[in-house]
PDB file of N, CA and C in Angstrom:
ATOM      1  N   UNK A   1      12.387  22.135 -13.904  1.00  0.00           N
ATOM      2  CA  UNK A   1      11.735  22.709 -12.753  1.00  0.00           C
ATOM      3  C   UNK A   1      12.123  24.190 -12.682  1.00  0.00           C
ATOM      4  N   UNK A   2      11.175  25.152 -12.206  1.00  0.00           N
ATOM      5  CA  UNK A   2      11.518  26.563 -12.564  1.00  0.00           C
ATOM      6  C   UNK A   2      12.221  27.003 -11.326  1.00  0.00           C
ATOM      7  N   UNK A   3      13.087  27.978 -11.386  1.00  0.00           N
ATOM      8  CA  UNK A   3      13.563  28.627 -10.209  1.00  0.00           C
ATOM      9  C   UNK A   3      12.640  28.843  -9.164  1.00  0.00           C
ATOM     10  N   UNK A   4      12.906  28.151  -7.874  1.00  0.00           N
ATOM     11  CA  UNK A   4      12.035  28.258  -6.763  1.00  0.00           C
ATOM     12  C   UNK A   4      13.035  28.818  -5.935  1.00  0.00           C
ATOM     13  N   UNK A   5      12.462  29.659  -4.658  1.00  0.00           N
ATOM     14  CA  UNK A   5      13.055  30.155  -3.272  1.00  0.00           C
ATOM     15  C   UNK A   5      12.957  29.073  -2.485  1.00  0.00           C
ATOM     16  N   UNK A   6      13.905  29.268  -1.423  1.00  0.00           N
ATOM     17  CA  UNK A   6      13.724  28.589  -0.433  1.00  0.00           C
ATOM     18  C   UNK A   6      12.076  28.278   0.359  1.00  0.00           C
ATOM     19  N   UNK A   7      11.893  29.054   0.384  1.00  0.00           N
ATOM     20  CA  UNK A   7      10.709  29.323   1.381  1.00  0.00           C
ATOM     21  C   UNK A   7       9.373  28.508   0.183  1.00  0.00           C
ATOM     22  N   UNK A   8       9.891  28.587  -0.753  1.00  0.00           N
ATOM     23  CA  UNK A   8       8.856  27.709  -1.520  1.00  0.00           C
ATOM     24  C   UNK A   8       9.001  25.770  -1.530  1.00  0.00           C
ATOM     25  N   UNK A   9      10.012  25.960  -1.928  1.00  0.00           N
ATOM     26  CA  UNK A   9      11.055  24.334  -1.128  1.00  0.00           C
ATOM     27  C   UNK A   9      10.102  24.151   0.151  1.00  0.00           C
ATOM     28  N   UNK A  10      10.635  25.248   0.900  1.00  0.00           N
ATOM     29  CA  UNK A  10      10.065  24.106   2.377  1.00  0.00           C
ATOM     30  C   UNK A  10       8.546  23.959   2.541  1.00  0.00           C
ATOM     31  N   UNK A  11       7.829  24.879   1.653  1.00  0.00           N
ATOM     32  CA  UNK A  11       6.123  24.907   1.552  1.00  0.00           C
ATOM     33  C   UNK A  11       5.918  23.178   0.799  1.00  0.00           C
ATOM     34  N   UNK A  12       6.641  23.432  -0.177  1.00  0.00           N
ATOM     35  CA  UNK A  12       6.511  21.767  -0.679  1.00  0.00           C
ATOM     36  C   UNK A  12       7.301  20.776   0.005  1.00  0.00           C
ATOM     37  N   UNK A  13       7.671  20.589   0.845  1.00  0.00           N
ATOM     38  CA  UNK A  13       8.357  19.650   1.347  1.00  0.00           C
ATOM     39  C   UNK A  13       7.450  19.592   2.983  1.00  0.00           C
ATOM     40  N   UNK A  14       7.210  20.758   3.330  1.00  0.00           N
ATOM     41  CA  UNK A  14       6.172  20.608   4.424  1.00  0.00           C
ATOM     42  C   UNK A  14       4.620  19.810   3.884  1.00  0.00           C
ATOM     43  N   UNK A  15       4.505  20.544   2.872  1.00  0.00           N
ATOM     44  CA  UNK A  15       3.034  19.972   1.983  1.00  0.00           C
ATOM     45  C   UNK A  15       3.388  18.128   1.932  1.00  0.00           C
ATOM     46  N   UNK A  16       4.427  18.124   1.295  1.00  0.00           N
ATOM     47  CA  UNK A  16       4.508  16.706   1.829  1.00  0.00           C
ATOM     48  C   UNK A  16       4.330  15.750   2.684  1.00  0.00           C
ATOM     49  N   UNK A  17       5.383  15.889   3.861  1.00  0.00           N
ATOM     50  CA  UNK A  17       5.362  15.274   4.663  1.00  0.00           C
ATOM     51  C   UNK A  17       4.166  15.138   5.764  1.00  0.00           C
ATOM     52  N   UNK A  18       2.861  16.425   5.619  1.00  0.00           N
ATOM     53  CA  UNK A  18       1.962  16.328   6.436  1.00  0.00           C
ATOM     54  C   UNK A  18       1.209  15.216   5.644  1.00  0.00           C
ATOM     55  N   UNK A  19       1.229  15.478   4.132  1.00  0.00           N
ATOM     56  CA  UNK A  19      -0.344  14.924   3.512  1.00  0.00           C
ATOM     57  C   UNK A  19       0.391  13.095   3.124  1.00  0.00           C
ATOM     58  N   UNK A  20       1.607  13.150   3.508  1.00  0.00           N
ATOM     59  CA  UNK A  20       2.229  11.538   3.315  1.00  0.00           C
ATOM     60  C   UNK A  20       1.814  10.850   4.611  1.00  0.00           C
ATOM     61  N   UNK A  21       2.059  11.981   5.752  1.00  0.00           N
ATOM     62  CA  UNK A  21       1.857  11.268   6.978  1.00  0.00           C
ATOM     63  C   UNK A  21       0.366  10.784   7.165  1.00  0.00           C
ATOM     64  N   UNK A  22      -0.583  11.271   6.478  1.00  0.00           N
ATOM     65  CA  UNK A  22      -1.512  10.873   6.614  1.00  0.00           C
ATOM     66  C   UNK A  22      -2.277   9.541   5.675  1.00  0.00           C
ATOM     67  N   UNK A  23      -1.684  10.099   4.338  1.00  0.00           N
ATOM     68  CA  UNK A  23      -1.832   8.741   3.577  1.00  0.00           C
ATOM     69  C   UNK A  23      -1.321   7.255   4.311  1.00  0.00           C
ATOM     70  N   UNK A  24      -0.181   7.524   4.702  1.00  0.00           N
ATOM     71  CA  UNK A  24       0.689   6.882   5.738  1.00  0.00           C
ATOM     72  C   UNK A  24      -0.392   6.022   6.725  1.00  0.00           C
ATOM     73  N   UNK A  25      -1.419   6.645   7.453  1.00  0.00           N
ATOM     74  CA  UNK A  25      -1.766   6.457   8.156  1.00  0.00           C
ATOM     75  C   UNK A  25      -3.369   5.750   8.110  1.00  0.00           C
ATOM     76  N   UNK A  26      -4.315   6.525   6.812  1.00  0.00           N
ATOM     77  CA  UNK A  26      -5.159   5.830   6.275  1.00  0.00           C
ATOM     78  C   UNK A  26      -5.084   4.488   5.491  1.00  0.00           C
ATOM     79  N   UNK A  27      -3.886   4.723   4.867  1.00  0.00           N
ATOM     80  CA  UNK A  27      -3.887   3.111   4.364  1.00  0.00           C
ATOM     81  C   UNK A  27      -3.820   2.021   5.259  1.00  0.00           C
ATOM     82  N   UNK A  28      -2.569   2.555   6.706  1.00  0.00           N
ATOM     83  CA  UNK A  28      -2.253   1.790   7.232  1.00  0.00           C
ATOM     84  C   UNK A  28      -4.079   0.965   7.552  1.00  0.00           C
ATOM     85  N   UNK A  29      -4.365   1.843   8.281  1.00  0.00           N
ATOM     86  CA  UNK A  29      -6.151   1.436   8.525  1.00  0.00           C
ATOM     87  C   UNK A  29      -6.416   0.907   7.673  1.00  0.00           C
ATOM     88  N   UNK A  30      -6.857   1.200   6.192  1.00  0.00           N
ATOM     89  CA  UNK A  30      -7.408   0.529   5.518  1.00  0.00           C
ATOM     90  C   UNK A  30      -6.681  -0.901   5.459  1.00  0.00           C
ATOM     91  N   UNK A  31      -5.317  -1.598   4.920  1.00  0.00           N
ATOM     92  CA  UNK A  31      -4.750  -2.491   5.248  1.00  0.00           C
ATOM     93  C   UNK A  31      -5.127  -3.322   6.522  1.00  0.00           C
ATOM     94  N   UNK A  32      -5.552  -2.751   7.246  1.00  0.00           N
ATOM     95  CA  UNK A  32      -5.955  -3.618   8.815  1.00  0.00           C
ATOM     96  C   UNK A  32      -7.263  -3.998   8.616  1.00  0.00           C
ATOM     97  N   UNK A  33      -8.024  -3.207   7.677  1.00  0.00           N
ATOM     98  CA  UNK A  33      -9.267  -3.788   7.686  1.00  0.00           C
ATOM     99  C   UNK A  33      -9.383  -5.114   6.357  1.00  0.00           C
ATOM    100  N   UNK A  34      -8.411  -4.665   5.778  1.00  0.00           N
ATOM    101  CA  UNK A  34      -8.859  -5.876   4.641  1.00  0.00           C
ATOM    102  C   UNK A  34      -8.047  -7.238   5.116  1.00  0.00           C
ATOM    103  N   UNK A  35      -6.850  -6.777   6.231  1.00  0.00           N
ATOM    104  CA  UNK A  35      -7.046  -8.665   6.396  1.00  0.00           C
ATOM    105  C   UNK A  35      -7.676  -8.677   7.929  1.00  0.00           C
ATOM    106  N   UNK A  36      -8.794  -7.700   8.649  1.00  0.00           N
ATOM    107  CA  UNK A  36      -9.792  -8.548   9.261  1.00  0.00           C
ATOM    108  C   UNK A  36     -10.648  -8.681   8.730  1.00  0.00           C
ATOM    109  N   UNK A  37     -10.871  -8.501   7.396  1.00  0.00           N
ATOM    110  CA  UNK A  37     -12.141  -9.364   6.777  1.00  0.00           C
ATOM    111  C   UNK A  37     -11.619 -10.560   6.113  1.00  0.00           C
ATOM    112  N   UNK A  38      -9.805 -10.691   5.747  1.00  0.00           N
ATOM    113  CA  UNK A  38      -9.514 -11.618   5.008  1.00  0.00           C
ATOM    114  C   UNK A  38      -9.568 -12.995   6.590  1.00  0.00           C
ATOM    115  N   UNK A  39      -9.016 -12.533   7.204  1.00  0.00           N
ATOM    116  CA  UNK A  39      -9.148 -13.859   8.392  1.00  0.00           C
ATOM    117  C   UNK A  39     -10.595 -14.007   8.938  1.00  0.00           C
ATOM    118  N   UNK A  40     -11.953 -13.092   8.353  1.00  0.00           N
ATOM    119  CA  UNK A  40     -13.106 -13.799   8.773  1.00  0.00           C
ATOM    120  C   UNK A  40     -13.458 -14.520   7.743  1.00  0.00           C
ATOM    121  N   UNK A  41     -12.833 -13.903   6.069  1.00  0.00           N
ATOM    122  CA  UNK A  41     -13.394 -14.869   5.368  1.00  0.00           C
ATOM    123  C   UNK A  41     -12.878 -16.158   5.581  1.00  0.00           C
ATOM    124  N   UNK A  42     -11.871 -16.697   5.970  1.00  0.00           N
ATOM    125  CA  UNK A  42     -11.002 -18.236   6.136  1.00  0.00           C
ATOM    126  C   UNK A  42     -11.265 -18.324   7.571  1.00  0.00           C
ATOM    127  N   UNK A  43     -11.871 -18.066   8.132  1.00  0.00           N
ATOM    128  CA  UNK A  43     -12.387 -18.355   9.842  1.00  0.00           C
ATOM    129  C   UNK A  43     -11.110 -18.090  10.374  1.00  0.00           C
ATOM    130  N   UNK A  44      -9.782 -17.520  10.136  1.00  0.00           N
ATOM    131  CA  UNK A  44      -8.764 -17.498  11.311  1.00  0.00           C
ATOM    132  C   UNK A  44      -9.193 -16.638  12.337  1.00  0.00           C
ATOM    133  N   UNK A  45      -8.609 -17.336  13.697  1.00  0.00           N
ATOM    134  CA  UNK A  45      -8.957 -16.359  14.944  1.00  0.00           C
ATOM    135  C   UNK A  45      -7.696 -15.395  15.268  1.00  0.00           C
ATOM    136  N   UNK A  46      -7.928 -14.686  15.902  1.00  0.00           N
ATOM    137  CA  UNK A  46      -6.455 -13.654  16.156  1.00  0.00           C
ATOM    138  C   UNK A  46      -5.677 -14.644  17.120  1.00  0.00           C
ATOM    139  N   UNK A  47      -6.287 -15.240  18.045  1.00  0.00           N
ATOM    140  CA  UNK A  47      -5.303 -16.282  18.690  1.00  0.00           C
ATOM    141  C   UNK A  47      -4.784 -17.186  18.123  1.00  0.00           C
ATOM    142  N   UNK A  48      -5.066 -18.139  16.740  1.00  0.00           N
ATOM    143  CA  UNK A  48      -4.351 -18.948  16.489  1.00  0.00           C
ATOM    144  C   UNK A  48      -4.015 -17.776  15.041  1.00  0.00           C
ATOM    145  N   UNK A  49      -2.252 -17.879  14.906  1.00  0.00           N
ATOM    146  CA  UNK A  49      -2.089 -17.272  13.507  1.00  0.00           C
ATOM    147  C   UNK A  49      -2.081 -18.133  11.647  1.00  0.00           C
ATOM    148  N   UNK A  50      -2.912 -19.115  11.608  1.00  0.00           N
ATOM    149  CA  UNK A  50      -3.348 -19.787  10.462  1.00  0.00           C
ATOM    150  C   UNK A  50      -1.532 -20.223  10.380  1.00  0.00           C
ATOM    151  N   UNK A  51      -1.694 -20.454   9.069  1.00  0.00           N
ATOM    152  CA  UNK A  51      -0.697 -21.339   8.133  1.00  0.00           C
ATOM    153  C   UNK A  51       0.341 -19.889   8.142  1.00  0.00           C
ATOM    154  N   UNK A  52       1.398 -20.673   7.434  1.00  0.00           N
ATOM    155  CA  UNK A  52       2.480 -19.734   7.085  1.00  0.00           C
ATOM    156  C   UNK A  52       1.913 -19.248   5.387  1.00  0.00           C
ATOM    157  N   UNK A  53       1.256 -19.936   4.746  1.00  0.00           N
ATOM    158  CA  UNK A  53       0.378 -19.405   3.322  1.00  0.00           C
ATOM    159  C   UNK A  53      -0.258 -18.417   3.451  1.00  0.00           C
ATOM    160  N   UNK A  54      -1.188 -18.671   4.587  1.00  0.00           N
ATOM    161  CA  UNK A  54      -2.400 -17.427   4.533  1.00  0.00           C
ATOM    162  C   UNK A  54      -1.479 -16.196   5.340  1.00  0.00           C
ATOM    163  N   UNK A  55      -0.594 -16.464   6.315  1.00  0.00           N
ATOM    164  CA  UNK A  55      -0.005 -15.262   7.000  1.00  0.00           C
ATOM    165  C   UNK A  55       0.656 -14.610   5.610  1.00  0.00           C
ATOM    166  N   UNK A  56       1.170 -15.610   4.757  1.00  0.00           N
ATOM    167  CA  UNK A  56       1.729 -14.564   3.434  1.00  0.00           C
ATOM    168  C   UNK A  56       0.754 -13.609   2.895  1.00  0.00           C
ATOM    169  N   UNK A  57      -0.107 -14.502   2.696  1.00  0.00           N
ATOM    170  CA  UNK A  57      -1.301 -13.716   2.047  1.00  0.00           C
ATOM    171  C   UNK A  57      -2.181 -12.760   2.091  1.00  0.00           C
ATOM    172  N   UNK A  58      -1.773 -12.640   4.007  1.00  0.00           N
ATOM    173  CA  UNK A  58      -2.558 -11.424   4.758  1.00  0.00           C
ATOM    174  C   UNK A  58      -1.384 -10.482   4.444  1.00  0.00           C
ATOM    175  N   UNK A  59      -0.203 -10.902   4.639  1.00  0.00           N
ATOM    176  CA  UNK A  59       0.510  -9.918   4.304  1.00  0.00           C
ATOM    177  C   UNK A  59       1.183  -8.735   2.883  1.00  0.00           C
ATOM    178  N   UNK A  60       0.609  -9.963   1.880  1.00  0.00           N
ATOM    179  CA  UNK A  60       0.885  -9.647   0.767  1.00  0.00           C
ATOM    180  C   UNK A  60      -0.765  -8.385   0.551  1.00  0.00           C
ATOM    181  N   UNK A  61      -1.777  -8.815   0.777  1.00  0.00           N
ATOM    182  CA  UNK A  61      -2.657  -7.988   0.570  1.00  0.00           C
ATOM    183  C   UNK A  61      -3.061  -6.757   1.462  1.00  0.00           C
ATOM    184  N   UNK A  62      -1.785  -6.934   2.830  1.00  0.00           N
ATOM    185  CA  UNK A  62      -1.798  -5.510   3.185  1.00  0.00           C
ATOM    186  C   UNK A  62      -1.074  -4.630   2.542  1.00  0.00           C
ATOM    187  N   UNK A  63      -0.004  -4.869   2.200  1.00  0.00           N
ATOM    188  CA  UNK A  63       1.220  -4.339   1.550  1.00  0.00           C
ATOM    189  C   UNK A  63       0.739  -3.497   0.055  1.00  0.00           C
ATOM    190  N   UNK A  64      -0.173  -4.681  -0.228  1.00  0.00           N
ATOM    191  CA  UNK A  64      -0.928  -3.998  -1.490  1.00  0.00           C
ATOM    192  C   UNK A  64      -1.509  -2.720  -1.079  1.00  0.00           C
ATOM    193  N   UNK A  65      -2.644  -2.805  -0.230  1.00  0.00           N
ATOM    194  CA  UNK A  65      -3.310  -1.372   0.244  1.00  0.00           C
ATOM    195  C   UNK A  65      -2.539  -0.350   0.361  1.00  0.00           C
ATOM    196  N   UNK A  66      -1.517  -0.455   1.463  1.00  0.00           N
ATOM    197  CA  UNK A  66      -0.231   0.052   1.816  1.00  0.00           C
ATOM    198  C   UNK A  66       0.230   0.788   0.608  1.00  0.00           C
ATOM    199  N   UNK A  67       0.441   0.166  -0.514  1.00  0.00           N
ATOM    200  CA  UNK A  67       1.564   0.513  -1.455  1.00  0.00           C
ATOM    201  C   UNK A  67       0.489   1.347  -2.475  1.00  0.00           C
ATOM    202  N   UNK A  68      -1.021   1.154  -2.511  1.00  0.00           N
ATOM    203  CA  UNK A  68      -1.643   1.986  -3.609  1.00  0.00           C
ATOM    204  C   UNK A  68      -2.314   3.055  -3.122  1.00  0.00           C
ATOM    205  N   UNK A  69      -2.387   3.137  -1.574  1.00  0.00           N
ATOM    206  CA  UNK A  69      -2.688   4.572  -0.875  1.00  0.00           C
ATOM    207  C   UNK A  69      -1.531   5.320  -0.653  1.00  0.00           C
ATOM    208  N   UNK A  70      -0.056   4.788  -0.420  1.00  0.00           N
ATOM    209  CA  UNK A  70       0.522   6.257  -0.650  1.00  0.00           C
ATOM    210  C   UNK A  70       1.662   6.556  -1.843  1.00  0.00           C
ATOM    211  N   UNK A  71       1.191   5.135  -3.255  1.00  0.00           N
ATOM    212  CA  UNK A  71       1.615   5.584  -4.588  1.00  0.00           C
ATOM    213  C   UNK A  71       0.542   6.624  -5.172  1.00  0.00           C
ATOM    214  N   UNK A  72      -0.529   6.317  -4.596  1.00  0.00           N
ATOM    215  CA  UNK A  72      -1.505   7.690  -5.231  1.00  0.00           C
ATOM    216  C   UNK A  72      -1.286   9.077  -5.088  1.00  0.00           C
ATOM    217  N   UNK A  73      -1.214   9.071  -3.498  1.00  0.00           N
ATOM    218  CA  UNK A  73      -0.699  10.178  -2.869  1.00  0.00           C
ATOM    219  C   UNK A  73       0.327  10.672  -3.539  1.00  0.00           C
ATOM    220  N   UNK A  74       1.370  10.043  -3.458  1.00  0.00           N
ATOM    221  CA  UNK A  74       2.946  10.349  -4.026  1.00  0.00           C
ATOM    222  C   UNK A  74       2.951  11.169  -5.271  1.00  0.00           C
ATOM    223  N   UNK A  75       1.996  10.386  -6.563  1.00  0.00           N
ATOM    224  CA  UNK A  75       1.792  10.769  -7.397  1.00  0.00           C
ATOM    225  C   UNK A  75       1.290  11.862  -7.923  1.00  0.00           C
ATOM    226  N   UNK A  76      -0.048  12.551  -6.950  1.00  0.00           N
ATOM    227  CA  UNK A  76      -0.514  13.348  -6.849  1.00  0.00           C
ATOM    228  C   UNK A  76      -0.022  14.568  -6.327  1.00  0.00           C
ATOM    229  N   UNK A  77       1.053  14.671  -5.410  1.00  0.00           N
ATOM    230  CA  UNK A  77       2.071  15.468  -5.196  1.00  0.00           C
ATOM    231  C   UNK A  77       2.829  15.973  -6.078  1.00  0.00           C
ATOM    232  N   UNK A  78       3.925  14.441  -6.225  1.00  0.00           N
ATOM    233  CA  UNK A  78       4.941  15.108  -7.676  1.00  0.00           C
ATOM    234  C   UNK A  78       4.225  15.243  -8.908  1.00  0.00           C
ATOM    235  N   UNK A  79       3.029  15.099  -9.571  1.00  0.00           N
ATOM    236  CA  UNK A  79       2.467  15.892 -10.528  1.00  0.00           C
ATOM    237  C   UNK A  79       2.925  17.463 -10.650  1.00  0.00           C
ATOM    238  N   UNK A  80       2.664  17.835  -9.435  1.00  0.00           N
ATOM    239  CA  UNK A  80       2.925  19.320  -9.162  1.00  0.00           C
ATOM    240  C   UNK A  80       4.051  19.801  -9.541  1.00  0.00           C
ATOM    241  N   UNK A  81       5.357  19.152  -9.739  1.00  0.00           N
ATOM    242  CA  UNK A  81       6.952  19.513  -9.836  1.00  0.00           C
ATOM    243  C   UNK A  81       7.074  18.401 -11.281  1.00  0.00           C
ATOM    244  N   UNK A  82       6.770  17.379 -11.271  1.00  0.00           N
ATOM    245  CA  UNK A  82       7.068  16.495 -12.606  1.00  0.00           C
ATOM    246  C   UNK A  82       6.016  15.885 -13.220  1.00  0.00           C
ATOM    247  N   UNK A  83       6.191  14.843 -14.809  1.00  0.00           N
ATOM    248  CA  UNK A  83       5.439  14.408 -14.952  1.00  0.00           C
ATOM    249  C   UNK A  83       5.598  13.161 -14.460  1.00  0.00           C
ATOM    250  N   UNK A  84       4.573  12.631 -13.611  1.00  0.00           N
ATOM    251  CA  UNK A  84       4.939  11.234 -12.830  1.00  0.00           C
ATOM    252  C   UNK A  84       4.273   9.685 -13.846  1.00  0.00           C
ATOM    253  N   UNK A  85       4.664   9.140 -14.250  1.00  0.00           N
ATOM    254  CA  UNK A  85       4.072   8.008 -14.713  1.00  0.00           C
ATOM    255  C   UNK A  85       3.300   7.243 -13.987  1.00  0.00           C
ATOM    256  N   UNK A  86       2.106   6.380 -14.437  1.00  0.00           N
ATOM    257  CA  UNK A  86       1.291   5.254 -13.641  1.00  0.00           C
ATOM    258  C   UNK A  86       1.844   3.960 -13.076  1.00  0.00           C
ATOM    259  N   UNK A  87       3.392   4.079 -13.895  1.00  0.00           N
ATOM    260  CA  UNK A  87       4.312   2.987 -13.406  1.00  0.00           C
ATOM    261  C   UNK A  87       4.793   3.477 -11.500  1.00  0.00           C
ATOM    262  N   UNK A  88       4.918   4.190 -11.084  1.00  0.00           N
ATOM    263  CA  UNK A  88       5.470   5.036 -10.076  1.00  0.00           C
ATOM    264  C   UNK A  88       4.031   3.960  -8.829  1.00  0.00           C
ATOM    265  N   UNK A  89       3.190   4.146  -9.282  1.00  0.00           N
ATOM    266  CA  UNK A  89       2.400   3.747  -8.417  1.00  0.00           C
ATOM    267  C   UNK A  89       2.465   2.204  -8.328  1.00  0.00           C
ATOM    268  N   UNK A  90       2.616   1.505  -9.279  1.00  0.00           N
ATOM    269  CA  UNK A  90       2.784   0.070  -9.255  1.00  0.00           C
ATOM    270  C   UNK A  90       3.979  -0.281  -8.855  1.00  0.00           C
ATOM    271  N   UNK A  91       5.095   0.670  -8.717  1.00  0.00           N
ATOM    272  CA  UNK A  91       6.109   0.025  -8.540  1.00  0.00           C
ATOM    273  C   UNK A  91       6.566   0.113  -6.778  1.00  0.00           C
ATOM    274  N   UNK A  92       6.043   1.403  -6.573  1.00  0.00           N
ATOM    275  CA  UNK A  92       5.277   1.407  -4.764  1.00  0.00           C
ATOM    276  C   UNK A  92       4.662   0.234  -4.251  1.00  0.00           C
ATOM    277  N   UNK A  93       3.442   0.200  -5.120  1.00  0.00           N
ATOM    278  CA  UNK A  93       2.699  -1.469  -4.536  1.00  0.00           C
ATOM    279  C   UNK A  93       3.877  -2.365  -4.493  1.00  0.00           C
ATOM    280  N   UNK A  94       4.831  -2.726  -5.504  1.00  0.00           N
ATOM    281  CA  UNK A  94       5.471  -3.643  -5.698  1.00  0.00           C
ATOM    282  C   UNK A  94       6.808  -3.734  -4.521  1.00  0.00           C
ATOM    283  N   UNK A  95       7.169  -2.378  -3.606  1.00  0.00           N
ATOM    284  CA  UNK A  95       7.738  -2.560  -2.819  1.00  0.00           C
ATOM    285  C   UNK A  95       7.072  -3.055  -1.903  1.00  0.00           C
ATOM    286  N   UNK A  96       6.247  -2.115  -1.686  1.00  0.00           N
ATOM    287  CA  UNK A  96       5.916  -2.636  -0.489  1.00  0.00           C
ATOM    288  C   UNK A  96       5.022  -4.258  -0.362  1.00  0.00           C
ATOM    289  N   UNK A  97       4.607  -4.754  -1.233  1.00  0.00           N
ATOM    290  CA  UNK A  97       4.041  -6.396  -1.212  1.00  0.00           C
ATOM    291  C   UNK A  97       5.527  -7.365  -0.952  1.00  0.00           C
ATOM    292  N   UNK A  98       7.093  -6.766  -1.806  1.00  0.00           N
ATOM    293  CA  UNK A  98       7.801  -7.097  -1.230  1.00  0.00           C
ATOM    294  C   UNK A  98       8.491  -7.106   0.472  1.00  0.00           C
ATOM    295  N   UNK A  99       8.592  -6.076   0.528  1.00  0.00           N
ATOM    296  CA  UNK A  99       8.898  -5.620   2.285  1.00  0.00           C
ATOM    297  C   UNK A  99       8.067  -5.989   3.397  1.00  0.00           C
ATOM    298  N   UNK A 100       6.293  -6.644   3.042  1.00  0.00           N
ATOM    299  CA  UNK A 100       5.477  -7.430   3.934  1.00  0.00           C
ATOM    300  C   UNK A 100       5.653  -8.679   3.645  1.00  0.00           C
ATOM    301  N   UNK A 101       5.930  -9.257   2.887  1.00  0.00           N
ATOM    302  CA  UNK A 101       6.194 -10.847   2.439  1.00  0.00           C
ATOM    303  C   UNK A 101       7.573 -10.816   2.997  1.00  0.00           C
ATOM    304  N   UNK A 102       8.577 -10.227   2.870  1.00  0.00           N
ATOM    305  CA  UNK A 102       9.864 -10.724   4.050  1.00  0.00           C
ATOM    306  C   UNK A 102      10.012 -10.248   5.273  1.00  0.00           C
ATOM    307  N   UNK A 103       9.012  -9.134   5.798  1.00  0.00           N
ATOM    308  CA  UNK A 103       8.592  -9.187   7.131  1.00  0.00           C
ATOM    309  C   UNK A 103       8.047 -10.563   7.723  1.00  0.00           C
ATOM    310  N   UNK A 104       6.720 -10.795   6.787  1.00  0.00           N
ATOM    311  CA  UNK A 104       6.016 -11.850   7.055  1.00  0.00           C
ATOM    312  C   UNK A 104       7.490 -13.220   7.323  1.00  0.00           C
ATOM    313  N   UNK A 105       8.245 -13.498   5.934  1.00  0.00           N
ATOM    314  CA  UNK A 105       8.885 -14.507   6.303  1.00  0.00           C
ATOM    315  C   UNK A 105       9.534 -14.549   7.395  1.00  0.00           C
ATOM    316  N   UNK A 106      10.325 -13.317   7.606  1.00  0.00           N
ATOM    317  CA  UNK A 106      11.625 -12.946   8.607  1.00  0.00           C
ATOM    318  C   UNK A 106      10.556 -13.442   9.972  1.00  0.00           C
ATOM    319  N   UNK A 107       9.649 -12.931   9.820  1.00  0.00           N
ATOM    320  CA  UNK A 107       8.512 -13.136  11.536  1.00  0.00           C
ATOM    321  C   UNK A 107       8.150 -14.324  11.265  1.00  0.00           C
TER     322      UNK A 107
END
């Protein structure tokens, strides 16, 4: 990485945290929409919460969204400073499908 100033640091670290907060925030949406289409496809109602299977399953396929809207992001950032591998993004999904499946269990 080449000698940077401060003031360049905090341009990228500000650049960050605005355009994460937002990935942050579109996925979250997008994630909400794919399991209200996943509980219309299996008829669940929001009042009754289905099985402990399908609650995995809503959760596992939010986590997914979650994890490939802001491994993209991520990626697309540190391009700029490193070379980032395609593993970086799968391994994002892979947290986070973990961290909603033991939310899901823990709840």
């Amino acid at each position: 990485m080449p000698v940077t100033t401060k003031l360049e640091k905090f341009r990228f670290w500000k650049k960050w945290t605005f355009q994460h907060t937002w990935a942050i925030l579109v996925s979250y949406l997008a994630s909400l929409i794919v399991i209200l289409i996943f509980c219309a496809i299996f008829g669940i109602s929001m009042e009754e919460f289905g099985t402990h299977l399908e609650q995995l399953v809503m959760q596992i396929a939010g986590g997914t969204v979650l994890g490939l809207g802001i491994g993209f992001k991520q990626r697309l950032i540190l391009k700029q400073v490193f070379n980032v591998p395609r593993f970086w993004i799968w391994s994002v999904v892979m947290g986070f499908i973990l961290a909603e499946a033991v939310t899901g269990i823990i709840c």
